[in-house]
C-alpha atoms as a PDB file:
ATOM      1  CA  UNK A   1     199.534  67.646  14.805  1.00  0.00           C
ATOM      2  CA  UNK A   2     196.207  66.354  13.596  1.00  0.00           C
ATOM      3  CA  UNK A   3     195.285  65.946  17.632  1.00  0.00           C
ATOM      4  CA  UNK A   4     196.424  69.493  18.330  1.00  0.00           C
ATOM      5  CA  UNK A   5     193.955  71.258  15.750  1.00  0.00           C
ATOM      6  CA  UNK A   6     191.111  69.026  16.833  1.00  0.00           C
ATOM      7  CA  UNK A   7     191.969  70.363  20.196  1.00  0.00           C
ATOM      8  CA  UNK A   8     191.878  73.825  19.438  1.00  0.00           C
ATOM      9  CA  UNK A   9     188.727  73.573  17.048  1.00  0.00           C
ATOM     10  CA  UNK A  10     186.806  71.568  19.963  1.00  0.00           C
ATOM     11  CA  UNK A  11     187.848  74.274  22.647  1.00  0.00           C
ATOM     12  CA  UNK A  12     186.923  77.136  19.852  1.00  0.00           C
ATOM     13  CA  UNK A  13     183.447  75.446  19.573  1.00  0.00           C
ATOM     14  CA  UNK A  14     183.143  74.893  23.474  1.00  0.00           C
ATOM     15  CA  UNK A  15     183.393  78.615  24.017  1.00  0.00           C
ATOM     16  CA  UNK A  16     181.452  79.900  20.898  1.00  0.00           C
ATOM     17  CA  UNK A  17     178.440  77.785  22.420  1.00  0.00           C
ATOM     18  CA  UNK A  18     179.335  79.166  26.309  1.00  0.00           C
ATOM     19  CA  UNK A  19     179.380  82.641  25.264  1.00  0.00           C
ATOM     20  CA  UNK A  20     176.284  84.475  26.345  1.00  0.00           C
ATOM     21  CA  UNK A  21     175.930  88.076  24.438  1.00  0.00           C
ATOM     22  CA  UNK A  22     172.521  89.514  24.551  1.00  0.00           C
ATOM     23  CA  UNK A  23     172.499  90.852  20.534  1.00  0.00           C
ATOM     24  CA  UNK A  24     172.158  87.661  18.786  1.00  0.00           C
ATOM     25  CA  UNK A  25     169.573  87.721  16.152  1.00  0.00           C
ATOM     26  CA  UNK A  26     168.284  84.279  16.684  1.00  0.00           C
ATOM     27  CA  UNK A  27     164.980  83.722  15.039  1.00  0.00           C
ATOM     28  CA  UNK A  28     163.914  81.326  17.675  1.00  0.00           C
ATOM     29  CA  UNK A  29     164.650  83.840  20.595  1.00  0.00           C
ATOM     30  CA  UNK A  30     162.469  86.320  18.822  1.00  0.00           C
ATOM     31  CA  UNK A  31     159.557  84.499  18.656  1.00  0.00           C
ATOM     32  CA  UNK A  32     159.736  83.030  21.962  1.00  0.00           C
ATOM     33  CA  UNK A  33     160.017  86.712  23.384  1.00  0.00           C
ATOM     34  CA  UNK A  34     156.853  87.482  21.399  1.00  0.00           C
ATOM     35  CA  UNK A  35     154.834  84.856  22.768  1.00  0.00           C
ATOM     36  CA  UNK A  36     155.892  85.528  26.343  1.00  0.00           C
ATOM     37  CA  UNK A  37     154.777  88.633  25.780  1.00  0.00           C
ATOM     38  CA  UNK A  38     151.611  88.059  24.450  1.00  0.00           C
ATOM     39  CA  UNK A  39     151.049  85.468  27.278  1.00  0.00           C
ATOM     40  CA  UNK A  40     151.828  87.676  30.132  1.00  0.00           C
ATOM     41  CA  UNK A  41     149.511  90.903  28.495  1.00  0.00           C
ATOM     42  CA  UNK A  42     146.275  88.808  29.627  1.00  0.00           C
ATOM     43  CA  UNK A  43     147.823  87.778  32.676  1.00  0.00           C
ATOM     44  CA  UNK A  44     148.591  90.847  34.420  1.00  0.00           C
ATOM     45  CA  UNK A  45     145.115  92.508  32.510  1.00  0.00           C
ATOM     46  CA  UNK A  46     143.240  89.913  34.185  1.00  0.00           C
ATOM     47  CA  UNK A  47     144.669  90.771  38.538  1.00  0.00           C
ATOM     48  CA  UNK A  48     143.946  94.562  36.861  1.00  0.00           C
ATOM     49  CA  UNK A  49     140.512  94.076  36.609  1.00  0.00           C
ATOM     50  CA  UNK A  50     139.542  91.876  39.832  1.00  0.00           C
ATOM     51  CA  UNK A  51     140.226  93.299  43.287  1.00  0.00           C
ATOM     52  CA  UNK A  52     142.869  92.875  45.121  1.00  0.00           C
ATOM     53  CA  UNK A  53     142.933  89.546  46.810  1.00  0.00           C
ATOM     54  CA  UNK A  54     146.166  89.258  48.649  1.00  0.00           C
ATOM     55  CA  UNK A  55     146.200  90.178  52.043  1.00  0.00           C
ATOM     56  CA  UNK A  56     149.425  91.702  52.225  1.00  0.00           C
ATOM     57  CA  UNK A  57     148.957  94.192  49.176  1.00  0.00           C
ATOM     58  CA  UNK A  58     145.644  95.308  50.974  1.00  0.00           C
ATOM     59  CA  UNK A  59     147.311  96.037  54.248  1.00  0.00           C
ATOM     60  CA  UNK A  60     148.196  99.655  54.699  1.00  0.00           C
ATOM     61  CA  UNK A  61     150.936 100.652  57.118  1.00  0.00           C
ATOM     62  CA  UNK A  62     152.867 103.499  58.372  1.00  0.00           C
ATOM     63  CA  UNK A  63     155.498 104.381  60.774  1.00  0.00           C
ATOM     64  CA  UNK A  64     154.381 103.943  64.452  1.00  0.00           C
ATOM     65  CA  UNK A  65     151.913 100.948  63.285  1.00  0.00           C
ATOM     66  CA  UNK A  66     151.771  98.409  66.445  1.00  0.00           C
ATOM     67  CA  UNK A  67     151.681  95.071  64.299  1.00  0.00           C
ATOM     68  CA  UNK A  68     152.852  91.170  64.991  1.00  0.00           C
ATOM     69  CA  UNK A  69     155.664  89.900  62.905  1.00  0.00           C
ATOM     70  CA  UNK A  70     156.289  86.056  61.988  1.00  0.00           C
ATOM     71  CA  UNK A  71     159.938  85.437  62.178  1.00  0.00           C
ATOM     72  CA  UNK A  72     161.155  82.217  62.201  1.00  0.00           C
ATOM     73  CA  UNK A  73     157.526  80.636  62.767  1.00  0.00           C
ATOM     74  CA  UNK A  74     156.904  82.710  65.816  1.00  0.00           C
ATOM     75  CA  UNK A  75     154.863  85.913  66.206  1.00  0.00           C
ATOM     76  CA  UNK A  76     156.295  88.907  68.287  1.00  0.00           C
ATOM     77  CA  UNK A  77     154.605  92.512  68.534  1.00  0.00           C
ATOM     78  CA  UNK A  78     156.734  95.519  66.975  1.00  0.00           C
ATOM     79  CA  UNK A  79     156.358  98.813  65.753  1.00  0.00           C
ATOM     80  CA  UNK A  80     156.814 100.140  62.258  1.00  0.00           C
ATOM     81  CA  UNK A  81     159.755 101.664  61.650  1.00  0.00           C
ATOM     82  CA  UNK A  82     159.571 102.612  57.701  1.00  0.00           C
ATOM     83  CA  UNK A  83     157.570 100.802  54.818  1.00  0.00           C
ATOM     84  CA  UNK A  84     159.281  99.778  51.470  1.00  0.00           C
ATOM     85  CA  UNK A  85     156.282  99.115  49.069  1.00  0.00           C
ATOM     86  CA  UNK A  86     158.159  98.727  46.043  1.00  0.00           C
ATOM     87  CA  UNK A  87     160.126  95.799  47.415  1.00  0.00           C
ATOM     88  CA  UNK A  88     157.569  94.555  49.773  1.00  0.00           C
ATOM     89  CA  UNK A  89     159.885  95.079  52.903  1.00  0.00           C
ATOM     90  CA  UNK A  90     159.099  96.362  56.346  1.00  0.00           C
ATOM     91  CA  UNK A  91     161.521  97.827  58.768  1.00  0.00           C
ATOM     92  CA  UNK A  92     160.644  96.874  62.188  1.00  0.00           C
ATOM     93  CA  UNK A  93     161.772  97.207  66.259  1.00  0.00           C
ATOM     94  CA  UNK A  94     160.333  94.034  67.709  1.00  0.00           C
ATOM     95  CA  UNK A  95     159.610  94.456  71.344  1.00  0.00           C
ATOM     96  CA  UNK A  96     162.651  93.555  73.362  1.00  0.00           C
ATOM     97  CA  UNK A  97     165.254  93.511  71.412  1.00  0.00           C
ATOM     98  CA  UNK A  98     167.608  96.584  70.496  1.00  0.00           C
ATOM     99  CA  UNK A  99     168.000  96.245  66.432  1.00  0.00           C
ATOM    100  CA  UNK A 100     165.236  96.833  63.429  1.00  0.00           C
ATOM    101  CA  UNK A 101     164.942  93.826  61.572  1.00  0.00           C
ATOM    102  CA  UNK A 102     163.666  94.288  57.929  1.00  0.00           C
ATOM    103  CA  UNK A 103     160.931  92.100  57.069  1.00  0.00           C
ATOM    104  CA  UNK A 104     158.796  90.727  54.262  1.00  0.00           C
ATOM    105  CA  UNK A 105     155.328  92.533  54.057  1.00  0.00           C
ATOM    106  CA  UNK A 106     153.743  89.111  53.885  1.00  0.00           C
ATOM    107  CA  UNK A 107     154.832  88.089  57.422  1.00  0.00           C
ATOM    108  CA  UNK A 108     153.433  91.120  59.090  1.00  0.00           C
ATOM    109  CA  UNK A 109     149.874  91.458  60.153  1.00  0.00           C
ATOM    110  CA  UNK A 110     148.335  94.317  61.508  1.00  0.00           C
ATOM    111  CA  UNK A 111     146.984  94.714  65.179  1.00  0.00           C
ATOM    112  CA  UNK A 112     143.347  96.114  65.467  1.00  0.00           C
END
């Protein structure tokens, strides 16, 4: 009997410590939460202030935009089907083949 309520108060811990809810009032939680945040205001102040350094964020594209894309470690020309700029996507037709592939921004470069 003794066995059977060890059982049942090890399984009862197990889950208590498993159970993820997202109101606990854990003093440690709210503190780390208040330093990340206090980390990450100078952090994004800081790319704020300088200019824009990566190259994909400065490239501007449209529809119809000849560009090369790197897929796979090779580059192949295509045409701009639609831009995504929230999620950093391009929709593209690469030369020769019948379906748009969506794309990172990052692996396509513009052709002057």
């Amino acid at each position: 009997m003794t066995i059977k309520i060890l059982a049942v108060a090890f399984l009862a811990l197990a889950l208590t410590a498993c159970e993820s809810t997202e109101s606990t009032n854990n003093g440690n939680e709210n503190k780390r939460a208040a330093t990340t945040a206090a980390q990450a205001t100078p952090a994004t102040a800081s790319p704020a202030a300088s200019p824009v350094s990566s190259p994909a964020a400065s490239i501007q594209l449209k529809a119809g935009d000849k560009v090369k894309v790197t897929l796979n470690g090779s580059s192949s020309d295509a045409t701009v089907v639609s831009v995504d700029e929230k999620a950093a996507k391009v929709t593209v037709k690469i030369q020769g083949q019948k379906e748009d592939k969506t794309v990172a921004l990052s692996a396509v470069s513009k052709q002057q």
